[in-house]
C-alpha atoms as a PDB file:
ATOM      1  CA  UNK A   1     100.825  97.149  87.315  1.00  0.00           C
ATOM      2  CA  UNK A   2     102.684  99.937  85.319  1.00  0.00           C
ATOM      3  CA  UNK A   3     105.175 102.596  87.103  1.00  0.00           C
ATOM      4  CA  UNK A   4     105.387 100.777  90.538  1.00  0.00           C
ATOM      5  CA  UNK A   5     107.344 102.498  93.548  1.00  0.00           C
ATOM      6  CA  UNK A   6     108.130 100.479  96.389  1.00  0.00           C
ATOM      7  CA  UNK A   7     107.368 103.253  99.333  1.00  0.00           C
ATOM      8  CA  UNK A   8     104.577 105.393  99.605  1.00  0.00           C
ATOM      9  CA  UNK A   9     103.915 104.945  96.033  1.00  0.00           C
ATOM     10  CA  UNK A  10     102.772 102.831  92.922  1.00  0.00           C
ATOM     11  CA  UNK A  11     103.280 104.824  90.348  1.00  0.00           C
ATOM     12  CA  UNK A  12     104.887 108.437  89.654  1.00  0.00           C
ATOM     13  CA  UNK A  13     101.674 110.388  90.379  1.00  0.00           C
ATOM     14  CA  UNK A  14     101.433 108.567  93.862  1.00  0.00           C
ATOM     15  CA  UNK A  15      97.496 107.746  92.821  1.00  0.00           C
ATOM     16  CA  UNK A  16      97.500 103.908  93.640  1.00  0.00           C
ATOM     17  CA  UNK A  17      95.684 102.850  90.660  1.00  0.00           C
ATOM     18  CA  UNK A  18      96.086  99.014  89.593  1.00  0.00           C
ATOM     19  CA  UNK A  19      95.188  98.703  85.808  1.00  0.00           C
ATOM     20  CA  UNK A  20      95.170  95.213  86.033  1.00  0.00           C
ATOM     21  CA  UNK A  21      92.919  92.186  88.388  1.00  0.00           C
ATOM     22  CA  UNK A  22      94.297  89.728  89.513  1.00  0.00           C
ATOM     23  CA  UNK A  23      93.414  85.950  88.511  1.00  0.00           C
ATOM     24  CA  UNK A  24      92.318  84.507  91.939  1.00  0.00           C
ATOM     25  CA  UNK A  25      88.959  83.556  93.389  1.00  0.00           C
ATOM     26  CA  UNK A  26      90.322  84.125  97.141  1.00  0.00           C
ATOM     27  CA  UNK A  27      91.962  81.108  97.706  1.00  0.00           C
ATOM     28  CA  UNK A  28      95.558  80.325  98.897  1.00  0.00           C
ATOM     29  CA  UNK A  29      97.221  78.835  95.483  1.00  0.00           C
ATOM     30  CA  UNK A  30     100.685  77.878  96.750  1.00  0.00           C
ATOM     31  CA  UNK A  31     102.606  79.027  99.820  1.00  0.00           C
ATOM     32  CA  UNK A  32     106.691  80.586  99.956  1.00  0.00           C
ATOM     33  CA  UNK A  33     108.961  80.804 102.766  1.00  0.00           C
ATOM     34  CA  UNK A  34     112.413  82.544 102.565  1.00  0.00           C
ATOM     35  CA  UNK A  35     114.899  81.443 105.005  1.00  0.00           C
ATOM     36  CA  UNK A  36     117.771  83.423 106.275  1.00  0.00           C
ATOM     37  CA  UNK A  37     118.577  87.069 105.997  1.00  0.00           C
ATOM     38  CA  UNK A  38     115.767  87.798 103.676  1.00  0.00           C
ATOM     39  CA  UNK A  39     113.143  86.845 106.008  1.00  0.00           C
ATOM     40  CA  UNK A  40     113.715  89.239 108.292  1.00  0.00           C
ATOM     41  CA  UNK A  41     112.803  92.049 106.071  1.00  0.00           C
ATOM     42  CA  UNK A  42     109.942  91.363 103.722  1.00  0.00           C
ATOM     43  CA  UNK A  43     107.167  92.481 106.531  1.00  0.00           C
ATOM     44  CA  UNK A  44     107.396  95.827 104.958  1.00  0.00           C
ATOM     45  CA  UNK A  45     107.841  95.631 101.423  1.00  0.00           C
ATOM     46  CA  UNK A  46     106.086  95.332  98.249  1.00  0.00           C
ATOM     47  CA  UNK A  47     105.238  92.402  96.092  1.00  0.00           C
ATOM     48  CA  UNK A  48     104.834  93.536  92.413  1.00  0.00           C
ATOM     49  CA  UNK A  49     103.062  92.136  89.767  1.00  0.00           C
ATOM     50  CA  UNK A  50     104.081  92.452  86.654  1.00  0.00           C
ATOM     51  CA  UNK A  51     103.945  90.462  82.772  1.00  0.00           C
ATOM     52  CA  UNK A  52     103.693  87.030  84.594  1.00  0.00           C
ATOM     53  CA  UNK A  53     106.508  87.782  87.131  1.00  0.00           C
ATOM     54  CA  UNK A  54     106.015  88.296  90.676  1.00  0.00           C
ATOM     55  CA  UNK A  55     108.939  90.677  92.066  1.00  0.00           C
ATOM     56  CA  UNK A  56     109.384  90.967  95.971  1.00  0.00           C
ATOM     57  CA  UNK A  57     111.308  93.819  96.903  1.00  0.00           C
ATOM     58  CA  UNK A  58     113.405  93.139 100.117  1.00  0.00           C
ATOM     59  CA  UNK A  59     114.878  95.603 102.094  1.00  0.00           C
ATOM     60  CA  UNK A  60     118.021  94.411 100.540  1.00  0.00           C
ATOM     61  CA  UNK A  61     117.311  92.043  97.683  1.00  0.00           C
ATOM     62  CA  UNK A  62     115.216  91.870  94.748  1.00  0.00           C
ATOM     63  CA  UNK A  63     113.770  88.309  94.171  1.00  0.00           C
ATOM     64  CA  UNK A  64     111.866  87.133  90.292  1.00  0.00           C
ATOM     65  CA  UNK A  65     109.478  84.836  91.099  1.00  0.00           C
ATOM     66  CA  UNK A  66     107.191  82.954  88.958  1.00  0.00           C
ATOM     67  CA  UNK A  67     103.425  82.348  89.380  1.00  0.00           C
ATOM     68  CA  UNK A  68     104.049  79.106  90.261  1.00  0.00           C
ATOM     69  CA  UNK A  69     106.439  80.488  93.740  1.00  0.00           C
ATOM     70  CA  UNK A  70     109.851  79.277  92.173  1.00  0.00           C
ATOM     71  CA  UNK A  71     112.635  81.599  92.317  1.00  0.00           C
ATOM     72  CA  UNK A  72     114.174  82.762  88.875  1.00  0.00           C
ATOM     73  CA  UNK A  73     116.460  84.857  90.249  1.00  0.00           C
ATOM     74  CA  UNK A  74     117.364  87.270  92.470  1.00  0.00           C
ATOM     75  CA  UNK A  75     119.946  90.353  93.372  1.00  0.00           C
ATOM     76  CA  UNK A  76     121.551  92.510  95.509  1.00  0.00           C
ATOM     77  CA  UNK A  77     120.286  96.029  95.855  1.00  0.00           C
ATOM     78  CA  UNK A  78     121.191  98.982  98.362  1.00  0.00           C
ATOM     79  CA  UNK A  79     119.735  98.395 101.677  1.00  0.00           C
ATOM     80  CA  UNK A  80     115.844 100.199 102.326  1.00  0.00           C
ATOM     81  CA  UNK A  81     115.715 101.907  98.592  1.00  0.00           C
ATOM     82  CA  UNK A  82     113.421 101.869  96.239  1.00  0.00           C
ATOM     83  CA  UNK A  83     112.795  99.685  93.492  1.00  0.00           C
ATOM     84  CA  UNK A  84     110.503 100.896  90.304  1.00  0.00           C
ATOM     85  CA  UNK A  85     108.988  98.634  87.280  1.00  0.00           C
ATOM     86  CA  UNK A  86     108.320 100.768  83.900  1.00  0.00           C
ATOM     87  CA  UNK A  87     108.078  99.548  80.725  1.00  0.00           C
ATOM     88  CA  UNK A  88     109.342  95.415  81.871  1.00  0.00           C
ATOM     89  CA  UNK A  89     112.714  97.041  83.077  1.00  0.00           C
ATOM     90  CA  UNK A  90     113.040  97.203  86.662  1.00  0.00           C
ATOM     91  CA  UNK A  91     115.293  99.981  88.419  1.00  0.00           C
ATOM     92  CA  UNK A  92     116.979  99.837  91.512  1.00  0.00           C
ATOM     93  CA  UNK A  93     120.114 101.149  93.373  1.00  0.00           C
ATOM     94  CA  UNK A  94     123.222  98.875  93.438  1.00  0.00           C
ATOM     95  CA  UNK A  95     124.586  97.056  96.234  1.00  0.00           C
ATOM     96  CA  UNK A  96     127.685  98.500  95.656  1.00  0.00           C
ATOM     97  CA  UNK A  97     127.324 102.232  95.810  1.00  0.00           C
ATOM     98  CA  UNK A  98     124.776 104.181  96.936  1.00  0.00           C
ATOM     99  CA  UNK A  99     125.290 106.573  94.478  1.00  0.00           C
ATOM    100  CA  UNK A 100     124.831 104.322  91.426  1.00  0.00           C
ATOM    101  CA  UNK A 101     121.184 103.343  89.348  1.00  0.00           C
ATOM    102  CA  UNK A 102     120.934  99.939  88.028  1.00  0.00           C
ATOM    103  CA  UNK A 103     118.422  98.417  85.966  1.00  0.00           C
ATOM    104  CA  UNK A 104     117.429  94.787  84.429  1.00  0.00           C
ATOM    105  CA  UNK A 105     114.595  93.158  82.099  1.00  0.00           C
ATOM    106  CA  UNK A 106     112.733  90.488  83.726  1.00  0.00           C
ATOM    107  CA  UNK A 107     115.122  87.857  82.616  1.00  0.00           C
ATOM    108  CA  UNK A 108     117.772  89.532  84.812  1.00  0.00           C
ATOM    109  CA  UNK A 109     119.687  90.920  82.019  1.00  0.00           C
ATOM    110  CA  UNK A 110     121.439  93.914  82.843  1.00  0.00           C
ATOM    111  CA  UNK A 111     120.845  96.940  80.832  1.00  0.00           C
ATOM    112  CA  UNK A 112     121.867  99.894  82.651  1.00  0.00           C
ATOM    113  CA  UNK A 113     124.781 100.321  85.181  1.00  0.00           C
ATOM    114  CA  UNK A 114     126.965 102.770  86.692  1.00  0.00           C
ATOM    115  CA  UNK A 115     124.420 105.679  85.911  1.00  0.00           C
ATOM    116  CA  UNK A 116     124.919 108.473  88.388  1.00  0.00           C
ATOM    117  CA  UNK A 117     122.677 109.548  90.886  1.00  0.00           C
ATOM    118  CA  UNK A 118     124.132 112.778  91.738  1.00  0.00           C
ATOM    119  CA  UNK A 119     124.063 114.443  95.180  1.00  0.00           C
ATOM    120  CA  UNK A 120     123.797 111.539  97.143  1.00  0.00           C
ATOM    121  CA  UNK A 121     126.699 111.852 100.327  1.00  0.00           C
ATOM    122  CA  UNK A 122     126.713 110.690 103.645  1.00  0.00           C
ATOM    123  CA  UNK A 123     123.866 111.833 105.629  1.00  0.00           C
ATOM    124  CA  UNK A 124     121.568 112.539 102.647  1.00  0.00           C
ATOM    125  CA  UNK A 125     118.184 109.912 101.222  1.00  0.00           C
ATOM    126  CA  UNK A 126     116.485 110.045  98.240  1.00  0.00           C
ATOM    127  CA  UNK A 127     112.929 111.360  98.310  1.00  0.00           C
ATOM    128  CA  UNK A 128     111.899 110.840  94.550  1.00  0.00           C
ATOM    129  CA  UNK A 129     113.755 108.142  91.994  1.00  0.00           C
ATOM    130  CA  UNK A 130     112.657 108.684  88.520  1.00  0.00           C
ATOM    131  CA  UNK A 131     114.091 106.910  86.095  1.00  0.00           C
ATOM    132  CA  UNK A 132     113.180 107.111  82.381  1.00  0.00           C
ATOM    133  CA  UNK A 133     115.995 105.069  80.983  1.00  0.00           C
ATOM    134  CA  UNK A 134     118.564 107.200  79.861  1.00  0.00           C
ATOM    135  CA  UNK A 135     117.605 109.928  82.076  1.00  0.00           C
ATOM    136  CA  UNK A 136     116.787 110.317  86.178  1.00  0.00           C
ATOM    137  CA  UNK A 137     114.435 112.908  88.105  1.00  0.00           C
ATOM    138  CA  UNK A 138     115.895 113.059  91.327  1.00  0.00           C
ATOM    139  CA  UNK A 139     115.139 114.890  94.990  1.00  0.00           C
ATOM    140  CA  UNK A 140     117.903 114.211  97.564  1.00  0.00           C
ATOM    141  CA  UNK A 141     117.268 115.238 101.459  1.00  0.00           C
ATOM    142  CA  UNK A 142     120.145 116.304 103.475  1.00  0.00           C
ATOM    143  CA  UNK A 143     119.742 115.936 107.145  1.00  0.00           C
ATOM    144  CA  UNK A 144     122.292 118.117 108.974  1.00  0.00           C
ATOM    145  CA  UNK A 145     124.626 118.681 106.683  1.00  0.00           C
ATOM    146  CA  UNK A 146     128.389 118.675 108.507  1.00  0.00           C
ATOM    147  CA  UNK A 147     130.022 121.365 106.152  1.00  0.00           C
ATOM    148  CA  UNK A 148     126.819 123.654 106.609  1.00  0.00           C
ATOM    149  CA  UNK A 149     125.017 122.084 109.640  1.00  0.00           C
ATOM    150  CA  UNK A 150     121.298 122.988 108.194  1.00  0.00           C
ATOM    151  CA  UNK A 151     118.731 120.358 106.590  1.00  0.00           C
ATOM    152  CA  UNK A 152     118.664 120.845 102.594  1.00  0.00           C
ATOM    153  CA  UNK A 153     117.270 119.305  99.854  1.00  0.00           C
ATOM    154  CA  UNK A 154     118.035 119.494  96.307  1.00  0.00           C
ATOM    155  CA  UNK A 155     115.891 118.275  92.892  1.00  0.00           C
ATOM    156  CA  UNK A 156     117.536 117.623  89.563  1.00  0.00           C
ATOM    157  CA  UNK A 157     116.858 116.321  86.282  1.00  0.00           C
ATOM    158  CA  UNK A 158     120.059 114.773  84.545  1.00  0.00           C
ATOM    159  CA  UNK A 159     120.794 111.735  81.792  1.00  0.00           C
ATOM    160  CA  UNK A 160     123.135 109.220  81.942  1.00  0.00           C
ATOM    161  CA  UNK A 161     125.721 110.865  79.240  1.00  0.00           C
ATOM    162  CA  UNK A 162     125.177 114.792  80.421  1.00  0.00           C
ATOM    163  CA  UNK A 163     127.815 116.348  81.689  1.00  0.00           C
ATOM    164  CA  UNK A 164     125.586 118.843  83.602  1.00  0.00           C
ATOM    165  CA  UNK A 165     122.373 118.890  84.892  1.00  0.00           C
ATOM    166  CA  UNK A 166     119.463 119.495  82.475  1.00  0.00           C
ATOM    167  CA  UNK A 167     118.113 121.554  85.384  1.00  0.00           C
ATOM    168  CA  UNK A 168     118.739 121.747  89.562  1.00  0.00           C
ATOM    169  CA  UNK A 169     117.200 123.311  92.306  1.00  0.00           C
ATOM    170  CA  UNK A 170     118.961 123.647  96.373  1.00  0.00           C
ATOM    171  CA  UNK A 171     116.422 124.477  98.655  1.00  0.00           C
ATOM    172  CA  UNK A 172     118.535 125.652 102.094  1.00  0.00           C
ATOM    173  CA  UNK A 173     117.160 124.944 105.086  1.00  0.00           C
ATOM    174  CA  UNK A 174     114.560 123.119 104.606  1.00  0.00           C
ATOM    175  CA  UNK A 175     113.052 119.618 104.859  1.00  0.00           C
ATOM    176  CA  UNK A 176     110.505 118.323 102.575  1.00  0.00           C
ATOM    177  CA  UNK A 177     107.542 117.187 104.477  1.00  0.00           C
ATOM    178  CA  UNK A 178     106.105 115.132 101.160  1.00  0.00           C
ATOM    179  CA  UNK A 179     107.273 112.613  99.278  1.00  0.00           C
ATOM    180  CA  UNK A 180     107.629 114.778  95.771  1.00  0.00           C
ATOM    181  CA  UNK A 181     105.704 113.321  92.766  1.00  0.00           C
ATOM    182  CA  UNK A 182     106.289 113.730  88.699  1.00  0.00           C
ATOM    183  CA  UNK A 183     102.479 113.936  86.438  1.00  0.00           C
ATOM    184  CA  UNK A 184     104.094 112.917  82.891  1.00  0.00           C
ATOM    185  CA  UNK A 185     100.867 113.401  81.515  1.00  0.00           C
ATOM    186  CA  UNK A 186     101.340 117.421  82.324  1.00  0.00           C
ATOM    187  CA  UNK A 187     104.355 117.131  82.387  1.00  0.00           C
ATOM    188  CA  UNK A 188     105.214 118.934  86.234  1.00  0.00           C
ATOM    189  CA  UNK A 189     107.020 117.777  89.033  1.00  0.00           C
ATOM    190  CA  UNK A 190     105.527 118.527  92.304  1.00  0.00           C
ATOM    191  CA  UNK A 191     107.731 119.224  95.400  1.00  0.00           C
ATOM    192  CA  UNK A 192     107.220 121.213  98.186  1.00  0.00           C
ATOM    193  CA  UNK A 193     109.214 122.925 101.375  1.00  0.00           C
ATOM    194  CA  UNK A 194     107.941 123.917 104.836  1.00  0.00           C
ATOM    195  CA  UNK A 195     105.322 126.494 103.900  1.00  0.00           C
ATOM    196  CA  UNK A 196     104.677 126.209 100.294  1.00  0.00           C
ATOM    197  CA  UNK A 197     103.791 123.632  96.897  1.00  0.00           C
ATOM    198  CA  UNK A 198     105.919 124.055  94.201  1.00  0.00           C
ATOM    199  CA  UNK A 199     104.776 122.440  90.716  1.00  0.00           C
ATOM    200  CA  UNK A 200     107.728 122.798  88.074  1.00  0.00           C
ATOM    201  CA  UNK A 201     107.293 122.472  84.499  1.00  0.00           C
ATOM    202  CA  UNK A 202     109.783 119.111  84.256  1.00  0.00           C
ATOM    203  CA  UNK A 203     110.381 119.894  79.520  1.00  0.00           C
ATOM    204  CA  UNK A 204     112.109 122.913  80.120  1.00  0.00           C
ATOM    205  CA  UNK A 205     116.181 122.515  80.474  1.00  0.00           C
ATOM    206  CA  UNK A 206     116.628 125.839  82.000  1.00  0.00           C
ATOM    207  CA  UNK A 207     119.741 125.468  84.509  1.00  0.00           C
ATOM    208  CA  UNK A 208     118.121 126.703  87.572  1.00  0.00           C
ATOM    209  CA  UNK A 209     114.541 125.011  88.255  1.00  0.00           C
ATOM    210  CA  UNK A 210     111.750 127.500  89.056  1.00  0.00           C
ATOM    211  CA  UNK A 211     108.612 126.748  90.018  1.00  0.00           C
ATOM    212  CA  UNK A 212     105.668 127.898  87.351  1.00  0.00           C
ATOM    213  CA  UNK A 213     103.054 127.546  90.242  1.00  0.00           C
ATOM    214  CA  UNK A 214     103.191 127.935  93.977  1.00  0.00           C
ATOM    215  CA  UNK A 215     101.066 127.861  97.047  1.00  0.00           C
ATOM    216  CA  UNK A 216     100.557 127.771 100.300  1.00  0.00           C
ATOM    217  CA  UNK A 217     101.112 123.902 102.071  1.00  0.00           C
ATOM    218  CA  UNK A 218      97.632 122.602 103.161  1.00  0.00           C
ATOM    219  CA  UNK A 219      98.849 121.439 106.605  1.00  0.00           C
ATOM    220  CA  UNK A 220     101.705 121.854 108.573  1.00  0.00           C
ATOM    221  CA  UNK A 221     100.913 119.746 111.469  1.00  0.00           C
ATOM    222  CA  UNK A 222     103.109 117.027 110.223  1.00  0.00           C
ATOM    223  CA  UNK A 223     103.340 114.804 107.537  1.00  0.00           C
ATOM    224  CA  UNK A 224     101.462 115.525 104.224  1.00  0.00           C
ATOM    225  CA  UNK A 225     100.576 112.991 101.458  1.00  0.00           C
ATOM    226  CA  UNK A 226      99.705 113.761  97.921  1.00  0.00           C
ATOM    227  CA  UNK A 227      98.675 111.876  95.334  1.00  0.00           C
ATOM    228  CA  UNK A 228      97.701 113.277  91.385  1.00  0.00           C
ATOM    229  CA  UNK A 229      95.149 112.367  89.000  1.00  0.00           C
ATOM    230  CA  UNK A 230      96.078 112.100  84.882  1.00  0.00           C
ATOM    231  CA  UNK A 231      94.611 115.216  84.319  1.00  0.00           C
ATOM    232  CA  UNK A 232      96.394 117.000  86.676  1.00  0.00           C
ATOM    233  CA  UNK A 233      94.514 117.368  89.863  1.00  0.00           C
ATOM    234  CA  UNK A 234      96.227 117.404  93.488  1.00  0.00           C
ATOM    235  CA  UNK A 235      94.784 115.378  96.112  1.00  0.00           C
ATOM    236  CA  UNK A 236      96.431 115.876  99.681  1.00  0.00           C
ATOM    237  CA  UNK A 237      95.976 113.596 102.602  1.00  0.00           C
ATOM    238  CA  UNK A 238      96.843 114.345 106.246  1.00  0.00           C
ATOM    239  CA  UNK A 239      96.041 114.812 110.051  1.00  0.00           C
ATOM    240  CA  UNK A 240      95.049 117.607 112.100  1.00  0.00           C
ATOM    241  CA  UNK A 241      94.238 116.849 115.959  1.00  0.00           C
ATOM    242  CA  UNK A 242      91.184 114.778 115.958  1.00  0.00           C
ATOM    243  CA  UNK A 243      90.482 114.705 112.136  1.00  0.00           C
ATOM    244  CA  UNK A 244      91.708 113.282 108.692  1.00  0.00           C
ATOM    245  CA  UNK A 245      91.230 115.665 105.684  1.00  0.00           C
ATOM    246  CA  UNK A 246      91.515 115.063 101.889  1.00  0.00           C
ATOM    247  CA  UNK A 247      92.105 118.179 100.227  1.00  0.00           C
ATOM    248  CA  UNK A 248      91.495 118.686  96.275  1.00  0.00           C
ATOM    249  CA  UNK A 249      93.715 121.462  94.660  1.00  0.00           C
ATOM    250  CA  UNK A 250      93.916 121.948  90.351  1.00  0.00           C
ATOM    251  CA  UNK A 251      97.467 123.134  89.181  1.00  0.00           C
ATOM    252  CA  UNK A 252      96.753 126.697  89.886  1.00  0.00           C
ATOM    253  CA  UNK A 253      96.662 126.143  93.372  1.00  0.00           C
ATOM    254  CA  UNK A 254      92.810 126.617  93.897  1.00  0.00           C
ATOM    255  CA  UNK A 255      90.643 124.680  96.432  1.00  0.00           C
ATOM    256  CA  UNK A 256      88.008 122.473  94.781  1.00  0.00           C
ATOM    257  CA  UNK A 257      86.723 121.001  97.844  1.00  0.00           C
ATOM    258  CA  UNK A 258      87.754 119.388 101.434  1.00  0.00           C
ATOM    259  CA  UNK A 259      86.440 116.179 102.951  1.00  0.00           C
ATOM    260  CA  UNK A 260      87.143 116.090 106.588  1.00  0.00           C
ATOM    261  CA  UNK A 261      86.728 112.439 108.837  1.00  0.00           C
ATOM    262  CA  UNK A 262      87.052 112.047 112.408  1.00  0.00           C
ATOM    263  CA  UNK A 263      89.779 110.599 114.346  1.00  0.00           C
ATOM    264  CA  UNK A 264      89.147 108.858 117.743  1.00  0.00           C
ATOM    265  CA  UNK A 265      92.687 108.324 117.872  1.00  0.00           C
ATOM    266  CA  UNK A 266      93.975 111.783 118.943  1.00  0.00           C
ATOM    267  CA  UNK A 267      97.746 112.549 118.117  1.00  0.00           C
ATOM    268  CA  UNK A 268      98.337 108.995 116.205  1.00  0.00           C
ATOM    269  CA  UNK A 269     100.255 108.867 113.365  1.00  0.00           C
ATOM    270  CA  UNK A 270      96.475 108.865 110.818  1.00  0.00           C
ATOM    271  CA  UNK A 271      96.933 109.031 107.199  1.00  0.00           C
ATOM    272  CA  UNK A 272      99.611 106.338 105.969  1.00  0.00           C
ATOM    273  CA  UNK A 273      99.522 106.389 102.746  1.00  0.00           C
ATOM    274  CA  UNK A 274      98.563 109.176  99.522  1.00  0.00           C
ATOM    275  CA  UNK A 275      95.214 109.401  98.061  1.00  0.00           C
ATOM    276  CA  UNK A 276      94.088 106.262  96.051  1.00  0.00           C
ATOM    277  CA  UNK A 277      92.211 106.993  92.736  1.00  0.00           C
ATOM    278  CA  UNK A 278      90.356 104.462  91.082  1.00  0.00           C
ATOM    279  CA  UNK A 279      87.922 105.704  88.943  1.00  0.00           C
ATOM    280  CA  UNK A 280      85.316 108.304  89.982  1.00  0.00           C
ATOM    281  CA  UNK A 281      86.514 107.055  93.864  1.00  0.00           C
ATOM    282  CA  UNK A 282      88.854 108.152  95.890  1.00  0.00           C
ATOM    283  CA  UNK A 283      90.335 105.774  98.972  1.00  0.00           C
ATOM    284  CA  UNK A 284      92.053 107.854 102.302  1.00  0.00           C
ATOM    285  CA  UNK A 285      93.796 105.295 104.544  1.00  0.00           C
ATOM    286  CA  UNK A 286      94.679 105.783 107.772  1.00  0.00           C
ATOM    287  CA  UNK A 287      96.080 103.400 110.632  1.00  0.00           C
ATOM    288  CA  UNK A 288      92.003 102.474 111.281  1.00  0.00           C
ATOM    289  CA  UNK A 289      90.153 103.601 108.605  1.00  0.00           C
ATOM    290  CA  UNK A 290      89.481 102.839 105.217  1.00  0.00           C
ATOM    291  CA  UNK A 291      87.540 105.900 103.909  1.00  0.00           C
ATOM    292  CA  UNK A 292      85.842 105.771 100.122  1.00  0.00           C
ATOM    293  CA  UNK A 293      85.059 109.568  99.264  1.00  0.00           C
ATOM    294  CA  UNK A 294      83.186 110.149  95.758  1.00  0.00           C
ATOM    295  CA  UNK A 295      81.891 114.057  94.771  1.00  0.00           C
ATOM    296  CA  UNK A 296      83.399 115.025  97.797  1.00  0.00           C
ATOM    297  CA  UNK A 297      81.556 113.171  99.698  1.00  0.00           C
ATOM    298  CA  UNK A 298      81.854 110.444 102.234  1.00  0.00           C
ATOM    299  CA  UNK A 299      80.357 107.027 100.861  1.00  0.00           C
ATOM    300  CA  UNK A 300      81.347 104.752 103.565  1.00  0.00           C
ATOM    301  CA  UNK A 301      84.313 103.961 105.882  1.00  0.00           C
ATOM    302  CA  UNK A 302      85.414 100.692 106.887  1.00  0.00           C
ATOM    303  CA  UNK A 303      87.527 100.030 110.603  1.00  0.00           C
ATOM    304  CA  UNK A 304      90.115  98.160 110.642  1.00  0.00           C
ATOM    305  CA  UNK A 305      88.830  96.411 113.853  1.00  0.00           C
ATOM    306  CA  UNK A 306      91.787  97.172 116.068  1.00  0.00           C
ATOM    307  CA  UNK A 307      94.446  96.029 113.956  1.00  0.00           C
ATOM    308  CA  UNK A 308      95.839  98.930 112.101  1.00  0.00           C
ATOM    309  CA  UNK A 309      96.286  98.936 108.841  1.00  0.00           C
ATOM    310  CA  UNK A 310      99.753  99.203 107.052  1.00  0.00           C
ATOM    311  CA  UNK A 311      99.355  99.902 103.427  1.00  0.00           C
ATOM    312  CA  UNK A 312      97.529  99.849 100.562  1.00  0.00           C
ATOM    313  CA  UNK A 313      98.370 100.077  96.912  1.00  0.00           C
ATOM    314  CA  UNK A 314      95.015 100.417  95.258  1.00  0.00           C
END
C-alpha cells in the first residue's frame, strides 16, 4: 500500500485503492495477542502493509511487526490521530504535544521531529494531515471556540523551516461536514463548508487560499464522503432518508451521473466509508451493504447478513 491514512482514508485522494495482493491462500498463518493497554484499542484501527512490515496503528501506539508476528518495535503517538505511510517513512503526531509531526523509516529511525502543526489549541482536531516531508497540508476544526464561541475551521499549507504560511484559509462559522482530500496528480485540495465544495489549486503560494472552483454540496442531510480518482474526478457518498447515493462530479463542478440504492434501514447512520475505486469499479459501503457500481450502474450488492459492516480499505 502507498499513501495510507488511518481514518476514513488510504490514501490522499480517499479512493481505497490497494496496488498490491496480498500473499495468502485464506488461511490463518500465525496468530498475535497484545496484552495490556494496547488491547483495548486496536478494534478500530488499521493494520498497514507495507515493504515487508506490518504496522498496527493503535489508538495510542504504533507497533512494527514482521510477517512472521514478532514485534520490532513500537512507539508512542498522540492518542486517536492519524498515522500515514509515504514513501517507507511513516508520519504520526507525538506523544508529547499535540501540536508536533513526527516521522520514522521502518527501522524506527527518527527523521523528522518537532515540525509544527500550526493551529492546533484546545478544543480544535485535525481533519486532513498531509505530510510531504519537509512540508504539511493541514485543515484544523474548531468546535466552539472560547475567545469567539462559533465552530471554525482553518486549512494551511506550511514547511518545516517557513516562517509563514505558504498559504491559509479561516472559514468562520462553519463546520466541515467532509473529511477534506488533496489529488497530487492535479494538484487541488478539496474542502468544503456547510453549503458549498471548494477545490483549491494546492502550487500556488498566494497568502490567502481561494478556491479556483466551487459548488453547491451534494447533500446536506448529514455526513458526506468523497473520494477522487487520478484524473481528477469527484465521487461523493452519502444518505438521504431511505436511500444511499453515489454522486460523480469532474472538477468543474458538473454532474456526470447519480446511482441511488435503497435503504431498509431508515435514519441509520448508511454510508461509512468514501467511494472505493478499483479499476473500472466503484465499491459504496454502508453499515449493510456492499454495493459494486460500474457505468453508473448497479452490478450487484452484497448484505452484510445482520452484522454491520465497519470498514473497508479497498
Amino acid at each position: 500500500m502507498n499513501d495510507i491514512y488511518t481514518h476514513y482514508y488510504s490514501n490522499s485522494r480517499h479512493d481505497g485503492y490497494i496496488n498490491v495482493v496480498p500473499n495468502c491462500n485464506g488461511g490463518l498463518n500465525w496468530k498475535k495477542e497484545f496484552s495490556g493497554y494496547a488491547e483495548k484499542h486496536l478494534e478500530n484501527r488499521m493494520i498497514l502493509v507495507s515493504d515487508e512490515h506490518i504496522i498496527i496503528d493503535n489508538m495510542s501506539e504504533i507497533l512494527c511487526l514482521d510477517f512472521k508476528g514478532n514485534i520490532i518495535w513500537k512507539r508512542d503517538k498522540w492518542y486517536g490521530t492519524q498515522v500515514i505511510i509515504r514513501d517507507k517513512i511513516i508520519y504520526y503526531t507525538s506523544s508529547s504535544r499535540k501540536d508536533r509531526m513526527e516521522a520514522v523509516t521502518f527501522d524506527n529511525n527518527l527523521v523528522i521531529e518537532d515540525f509544527i502543526i500550526w493551529e492546533i489549541v484546545e478544543g480544535s482536531y485535525l481533519q486532513l494531515f498531509e505530510p510531504v516531508r519537509d512540508e504539511l497540508i493541514a485543515q484544523v476544526q474548531y468546535t466552539g471556540v472560547q475567545e469567539a464561541s462559533i465552530d471554525k475551521f482553518v486549512i494551511y499549507k506550511i514547511g518545516k523551516k517557513s516562517l509563514g504560511y505558504d498559504w491559509n484559509k479561516i472559514f468562520l462559522k462553519e463546520a466541515s461536514p467532509l473529511i477534506p482530500l488533496v489529488n497530487f496528480e492535479k494538484s487541488f485540495l478539496l474542502t468544503a463548508t456547510h453549503s458549498e465544495v471548494l477545490l483549491i489549486d494546492i502550487t500556488k503560494n498566494k497568502k490567502e487560499a481561494e478556491a479556483q472552483k466551487t459548488f453547491p454540496l451534494p447533500s446536506s442531510a448529514g455526513n458526506v464522503f468523497v473520494s477522487s480518482s487520478k484524473d481528477g474526478l469527484l465521487y461523493f457518498g452519502y444518505a438521504e432518508k431511505d436511500k444511499v447515493i453515489l454522486k460523480c462530479y469532474d472538477q468543474n463542478g458538473t454532474e456526470l451521473y447519480k446511482v441511488e440504492d435503497r435503504e431498509e434501514f431508515v435514519d441509520y447512520n448508511k454510508v461509512i466509508a468514501p467511494p472505493i475505486l478499483v479499476n473500472d469499479f466503484i465499491y459504496l459501503l454502508t453499515n449493510h451493504k456492499l454495493i459494486c457500481i460500474k457505468d453508473a450502474k448497479i452490478k450487484w450488492v452484497i448484505s452484510s447478513e445482520g452484522l454491520p459492516f465497519t470498514y473497508a480499505t479497498g
